[in-house]
N, C-alpha and C. Protein backbone atom coordinates (compact mmCIF):
# COMPACT_ATOMS: atom_id res chain seq x y z
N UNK A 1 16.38 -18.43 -15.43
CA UNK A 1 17.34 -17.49 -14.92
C UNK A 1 16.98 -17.21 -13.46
N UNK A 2 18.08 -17.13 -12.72
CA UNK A 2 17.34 -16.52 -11.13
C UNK A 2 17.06 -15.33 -11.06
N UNK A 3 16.54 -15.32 -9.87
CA UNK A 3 16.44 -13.79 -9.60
C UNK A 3 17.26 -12.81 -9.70
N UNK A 4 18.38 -13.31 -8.91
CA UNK A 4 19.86 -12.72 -8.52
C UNK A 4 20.47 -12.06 -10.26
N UNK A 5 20.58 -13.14 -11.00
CA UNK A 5 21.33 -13.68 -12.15
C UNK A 5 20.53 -12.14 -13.28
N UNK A 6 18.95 -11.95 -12.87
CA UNK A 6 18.02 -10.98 -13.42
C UNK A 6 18.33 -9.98 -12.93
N UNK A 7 18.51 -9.58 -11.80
CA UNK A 7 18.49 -8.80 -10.93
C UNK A 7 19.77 -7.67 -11.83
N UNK A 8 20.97 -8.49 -11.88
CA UNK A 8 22.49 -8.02 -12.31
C UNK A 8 22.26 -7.42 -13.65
N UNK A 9 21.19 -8.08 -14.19
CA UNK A 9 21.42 -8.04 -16.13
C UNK A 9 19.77 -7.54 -15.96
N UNK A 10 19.36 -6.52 -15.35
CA UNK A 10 17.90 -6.41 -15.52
C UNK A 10 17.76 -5.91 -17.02
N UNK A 11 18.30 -4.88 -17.68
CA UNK A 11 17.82 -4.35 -19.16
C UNK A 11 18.10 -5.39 -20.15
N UNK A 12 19.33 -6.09 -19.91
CA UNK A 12 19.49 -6.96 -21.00
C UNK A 12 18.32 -7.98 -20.70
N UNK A 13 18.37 -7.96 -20.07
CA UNK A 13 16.94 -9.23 -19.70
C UNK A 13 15.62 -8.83 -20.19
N UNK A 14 15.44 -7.55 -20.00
CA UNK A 14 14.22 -6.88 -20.70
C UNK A 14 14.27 -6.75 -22.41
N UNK A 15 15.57 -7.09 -23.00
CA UNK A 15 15.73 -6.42 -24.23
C UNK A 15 15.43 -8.15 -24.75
N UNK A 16 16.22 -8.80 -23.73
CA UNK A 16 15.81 -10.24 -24.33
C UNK A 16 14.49 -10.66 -24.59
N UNK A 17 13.37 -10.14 -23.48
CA UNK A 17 11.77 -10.71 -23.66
C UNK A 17 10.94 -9.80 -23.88
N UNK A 18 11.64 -8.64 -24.69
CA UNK A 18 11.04 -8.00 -25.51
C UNK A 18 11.11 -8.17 -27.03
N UNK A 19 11.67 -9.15 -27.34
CA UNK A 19 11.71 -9.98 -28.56
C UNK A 19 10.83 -10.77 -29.04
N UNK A 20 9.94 -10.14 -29.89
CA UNK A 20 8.25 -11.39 -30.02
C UNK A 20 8.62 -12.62 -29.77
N UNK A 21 7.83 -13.14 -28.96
CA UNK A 21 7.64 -14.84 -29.02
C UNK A 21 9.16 -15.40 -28.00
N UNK A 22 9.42 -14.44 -27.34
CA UNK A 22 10.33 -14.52 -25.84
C UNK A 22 9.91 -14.32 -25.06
N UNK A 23 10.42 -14.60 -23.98
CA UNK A 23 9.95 -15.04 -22.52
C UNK A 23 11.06 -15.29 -21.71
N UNK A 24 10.99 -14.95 -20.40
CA UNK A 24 12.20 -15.48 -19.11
C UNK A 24 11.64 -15.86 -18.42
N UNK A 25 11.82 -16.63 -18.05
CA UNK A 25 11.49 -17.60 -16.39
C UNK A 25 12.85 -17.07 -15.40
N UNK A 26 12.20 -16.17 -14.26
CA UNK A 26 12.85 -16.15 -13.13
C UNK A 26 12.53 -16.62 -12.32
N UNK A 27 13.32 -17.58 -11.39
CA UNK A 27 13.17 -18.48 -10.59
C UNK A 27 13.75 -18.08 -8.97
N UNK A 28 13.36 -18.43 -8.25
CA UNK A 28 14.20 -18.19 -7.06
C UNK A 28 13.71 -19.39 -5.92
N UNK A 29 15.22 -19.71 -5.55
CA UNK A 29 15.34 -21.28 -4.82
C UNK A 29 14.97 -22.19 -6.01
N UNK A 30 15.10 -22.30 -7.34
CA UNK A 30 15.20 -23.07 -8.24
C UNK A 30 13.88 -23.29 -8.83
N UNK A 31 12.96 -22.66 -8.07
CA UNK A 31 11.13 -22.72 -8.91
C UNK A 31 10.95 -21.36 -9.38
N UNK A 32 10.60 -21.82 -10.69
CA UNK A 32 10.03 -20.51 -11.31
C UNK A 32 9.23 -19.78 -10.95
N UNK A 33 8.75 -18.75 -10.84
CA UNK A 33 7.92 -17.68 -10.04
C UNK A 33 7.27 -16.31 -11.10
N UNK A 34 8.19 -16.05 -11.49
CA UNK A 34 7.33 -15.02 -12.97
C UNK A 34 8.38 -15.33 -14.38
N UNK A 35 7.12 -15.09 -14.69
CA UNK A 35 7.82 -14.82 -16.38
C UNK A 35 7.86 -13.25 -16.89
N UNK A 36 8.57 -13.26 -16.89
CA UNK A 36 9.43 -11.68 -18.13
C UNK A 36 8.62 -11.36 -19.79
N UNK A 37 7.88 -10.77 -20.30
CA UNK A 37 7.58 -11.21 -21.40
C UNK A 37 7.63 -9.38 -22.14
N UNK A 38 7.42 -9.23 -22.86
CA UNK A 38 7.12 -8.10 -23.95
C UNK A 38 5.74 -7.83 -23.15
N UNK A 39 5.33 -6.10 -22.81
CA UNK A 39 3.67 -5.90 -22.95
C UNK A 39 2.96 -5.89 -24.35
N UNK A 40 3.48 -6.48 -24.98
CA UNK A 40 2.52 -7.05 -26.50
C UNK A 40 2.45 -8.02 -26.38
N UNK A 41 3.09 -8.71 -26.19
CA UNK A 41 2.78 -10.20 -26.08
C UNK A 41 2.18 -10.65 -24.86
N UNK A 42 2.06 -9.68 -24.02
CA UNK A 42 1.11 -9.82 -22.50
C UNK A 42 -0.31 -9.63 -22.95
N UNK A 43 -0.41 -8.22 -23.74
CA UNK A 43 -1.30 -8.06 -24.10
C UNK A 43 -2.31 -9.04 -24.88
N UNK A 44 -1.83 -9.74 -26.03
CA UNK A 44 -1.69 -10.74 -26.82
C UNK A 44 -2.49 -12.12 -25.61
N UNK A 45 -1.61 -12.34 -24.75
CA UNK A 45 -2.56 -13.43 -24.22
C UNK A 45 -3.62 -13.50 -22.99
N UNK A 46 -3.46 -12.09 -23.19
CA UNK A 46 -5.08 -11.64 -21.92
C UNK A 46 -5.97 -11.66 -23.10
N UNK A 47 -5.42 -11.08 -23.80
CA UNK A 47 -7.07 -11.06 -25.27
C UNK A 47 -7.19 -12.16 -25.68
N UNK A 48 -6.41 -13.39 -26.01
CA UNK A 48 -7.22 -14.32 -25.85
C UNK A 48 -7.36 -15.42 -25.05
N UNK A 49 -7.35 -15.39 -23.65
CA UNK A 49 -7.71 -15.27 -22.14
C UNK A 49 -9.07 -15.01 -21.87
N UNK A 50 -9.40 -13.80 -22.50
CA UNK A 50 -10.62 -13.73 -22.06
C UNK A 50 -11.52 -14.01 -23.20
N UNK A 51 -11.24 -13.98 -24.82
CA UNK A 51 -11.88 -14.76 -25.42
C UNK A 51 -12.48 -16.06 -25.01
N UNK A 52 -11.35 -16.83 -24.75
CA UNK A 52 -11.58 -18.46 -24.42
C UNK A 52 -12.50 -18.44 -23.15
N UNK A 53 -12.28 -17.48 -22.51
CA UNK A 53 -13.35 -17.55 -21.33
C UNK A 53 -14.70 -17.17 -21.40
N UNK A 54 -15.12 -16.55 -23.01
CA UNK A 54 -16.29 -16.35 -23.14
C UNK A 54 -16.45 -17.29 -24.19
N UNK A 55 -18.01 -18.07 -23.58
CA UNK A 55 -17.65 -19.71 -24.34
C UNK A 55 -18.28 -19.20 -25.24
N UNK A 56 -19.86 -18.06 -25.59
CA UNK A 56 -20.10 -18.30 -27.05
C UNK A 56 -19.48 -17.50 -28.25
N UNK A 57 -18.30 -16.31 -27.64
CA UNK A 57 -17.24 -15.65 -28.22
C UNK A 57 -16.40 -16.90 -29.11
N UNK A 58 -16.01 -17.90 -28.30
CA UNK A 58 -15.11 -19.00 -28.28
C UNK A 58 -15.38 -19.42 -29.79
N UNK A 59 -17.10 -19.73 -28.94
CA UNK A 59 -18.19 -21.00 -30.70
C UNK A 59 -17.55 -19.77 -31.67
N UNK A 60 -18.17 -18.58 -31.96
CA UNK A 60 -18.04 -17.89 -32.80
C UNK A 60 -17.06 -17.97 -33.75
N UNK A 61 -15.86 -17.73 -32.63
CA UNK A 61 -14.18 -17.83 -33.38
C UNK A 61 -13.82 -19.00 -33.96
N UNK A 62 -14.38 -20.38 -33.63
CA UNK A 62 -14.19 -21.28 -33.99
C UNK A 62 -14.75 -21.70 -35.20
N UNK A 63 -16.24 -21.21 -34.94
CA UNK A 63 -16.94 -21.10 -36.38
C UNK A 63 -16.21 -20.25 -37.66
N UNK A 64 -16.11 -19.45 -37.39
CA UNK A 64 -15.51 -18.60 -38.67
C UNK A 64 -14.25 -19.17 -38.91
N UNK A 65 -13.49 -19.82 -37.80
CA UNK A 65 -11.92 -20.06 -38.40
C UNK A 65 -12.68 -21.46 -39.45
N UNK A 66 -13.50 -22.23 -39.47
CA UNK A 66 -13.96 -23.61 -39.92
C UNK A 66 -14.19 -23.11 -41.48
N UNK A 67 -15.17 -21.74 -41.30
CA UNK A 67 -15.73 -20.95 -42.57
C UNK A 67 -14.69 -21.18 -43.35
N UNK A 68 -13.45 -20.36 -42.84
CA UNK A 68 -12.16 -20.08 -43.85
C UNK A 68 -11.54 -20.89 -44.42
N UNK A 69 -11.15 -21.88 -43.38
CA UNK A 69 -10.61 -22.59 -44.17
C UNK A 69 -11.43 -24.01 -44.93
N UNK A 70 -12.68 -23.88 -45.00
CA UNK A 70 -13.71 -24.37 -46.08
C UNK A 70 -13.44 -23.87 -47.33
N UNK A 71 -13.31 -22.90 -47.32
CA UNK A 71 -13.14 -22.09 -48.23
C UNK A 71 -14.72 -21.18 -48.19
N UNK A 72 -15.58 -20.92 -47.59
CA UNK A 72 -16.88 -20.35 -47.73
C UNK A 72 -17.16 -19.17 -47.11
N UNK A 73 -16.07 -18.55 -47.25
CA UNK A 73 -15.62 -17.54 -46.46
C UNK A 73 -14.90 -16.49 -47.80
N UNK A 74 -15.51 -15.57 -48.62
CA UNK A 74 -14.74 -15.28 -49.66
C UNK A 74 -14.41 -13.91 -49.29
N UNK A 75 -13.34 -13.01 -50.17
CA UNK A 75 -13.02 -11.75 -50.05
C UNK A 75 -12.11 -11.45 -48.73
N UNK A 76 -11.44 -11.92 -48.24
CA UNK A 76 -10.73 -12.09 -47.17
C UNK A 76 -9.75 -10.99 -47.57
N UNK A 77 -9.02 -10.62 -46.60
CA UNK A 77 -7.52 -9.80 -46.64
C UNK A 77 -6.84 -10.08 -45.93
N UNK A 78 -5.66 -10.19 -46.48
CA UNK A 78 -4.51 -10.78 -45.27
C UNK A 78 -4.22 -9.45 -43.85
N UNK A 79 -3.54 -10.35 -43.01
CA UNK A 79 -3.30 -9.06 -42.12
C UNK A 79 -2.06 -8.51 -42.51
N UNK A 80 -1.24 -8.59 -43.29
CA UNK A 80 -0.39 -7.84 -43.70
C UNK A 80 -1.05 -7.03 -45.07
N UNK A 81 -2.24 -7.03 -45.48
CA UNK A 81 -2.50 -6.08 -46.08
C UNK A 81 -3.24 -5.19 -45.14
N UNK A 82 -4.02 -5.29 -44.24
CA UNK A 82 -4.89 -4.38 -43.36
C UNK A 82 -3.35 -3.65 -42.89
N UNK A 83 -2.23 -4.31 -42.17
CA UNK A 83 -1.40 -3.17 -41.77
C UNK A 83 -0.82 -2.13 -42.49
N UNK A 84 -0.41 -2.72 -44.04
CA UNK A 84 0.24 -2.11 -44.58
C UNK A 84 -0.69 -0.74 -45.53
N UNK A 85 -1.92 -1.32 -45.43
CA UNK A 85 -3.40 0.17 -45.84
C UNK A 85 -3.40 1.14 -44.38
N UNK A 86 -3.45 0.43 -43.54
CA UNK A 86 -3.40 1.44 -42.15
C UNK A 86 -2.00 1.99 -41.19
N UNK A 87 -1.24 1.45 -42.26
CA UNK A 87 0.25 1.86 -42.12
C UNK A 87 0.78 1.66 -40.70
N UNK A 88 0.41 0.52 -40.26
CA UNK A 88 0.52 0.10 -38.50
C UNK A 88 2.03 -0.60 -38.95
């Protein structure tokens, strides 16, 4: 979308990439320049941004995701049960 094109439709544009897992590319002179996104989903990829940038955070996460799905990893809870006990 351009700038201009954003500029005219700014809320609808916000209502659009405030929709999980949306995004806008505003462009101006035809190169993209920022993206539009939800602050959850901003949030979402600074946290793991800076995970990945801490390399033995990284090993860690990688290790345990390996655990799980080994299966050697027991007593687990889904995250829709942690939300729905903490009523998030």
């Amino acid at each position: 979308m351009t700038a201009t094109q954003a500029r005219k439709n700014f809320f609808s544009v916000m209502k659009l990439a405030k929709k999980r897992g949306s995004s806008v590319a505003i462009t101006h002179e035809g190169i993209p320049n920022v993206v539009m996104m939800s602050f959850e989903e901003f949030e979402g990829w600074k946290e793991t941004l800076e995970i990945m940038a801490d390399p033995e955070l990284s090993k860690d996460v990688l290790a345990a995701l390996k655990e799980m799905r080994s299966g050697k990893i027991k007593n687990t809870v889904s995250w829709e049960s942690v939300k729905k006990e903490l009523k998030l």
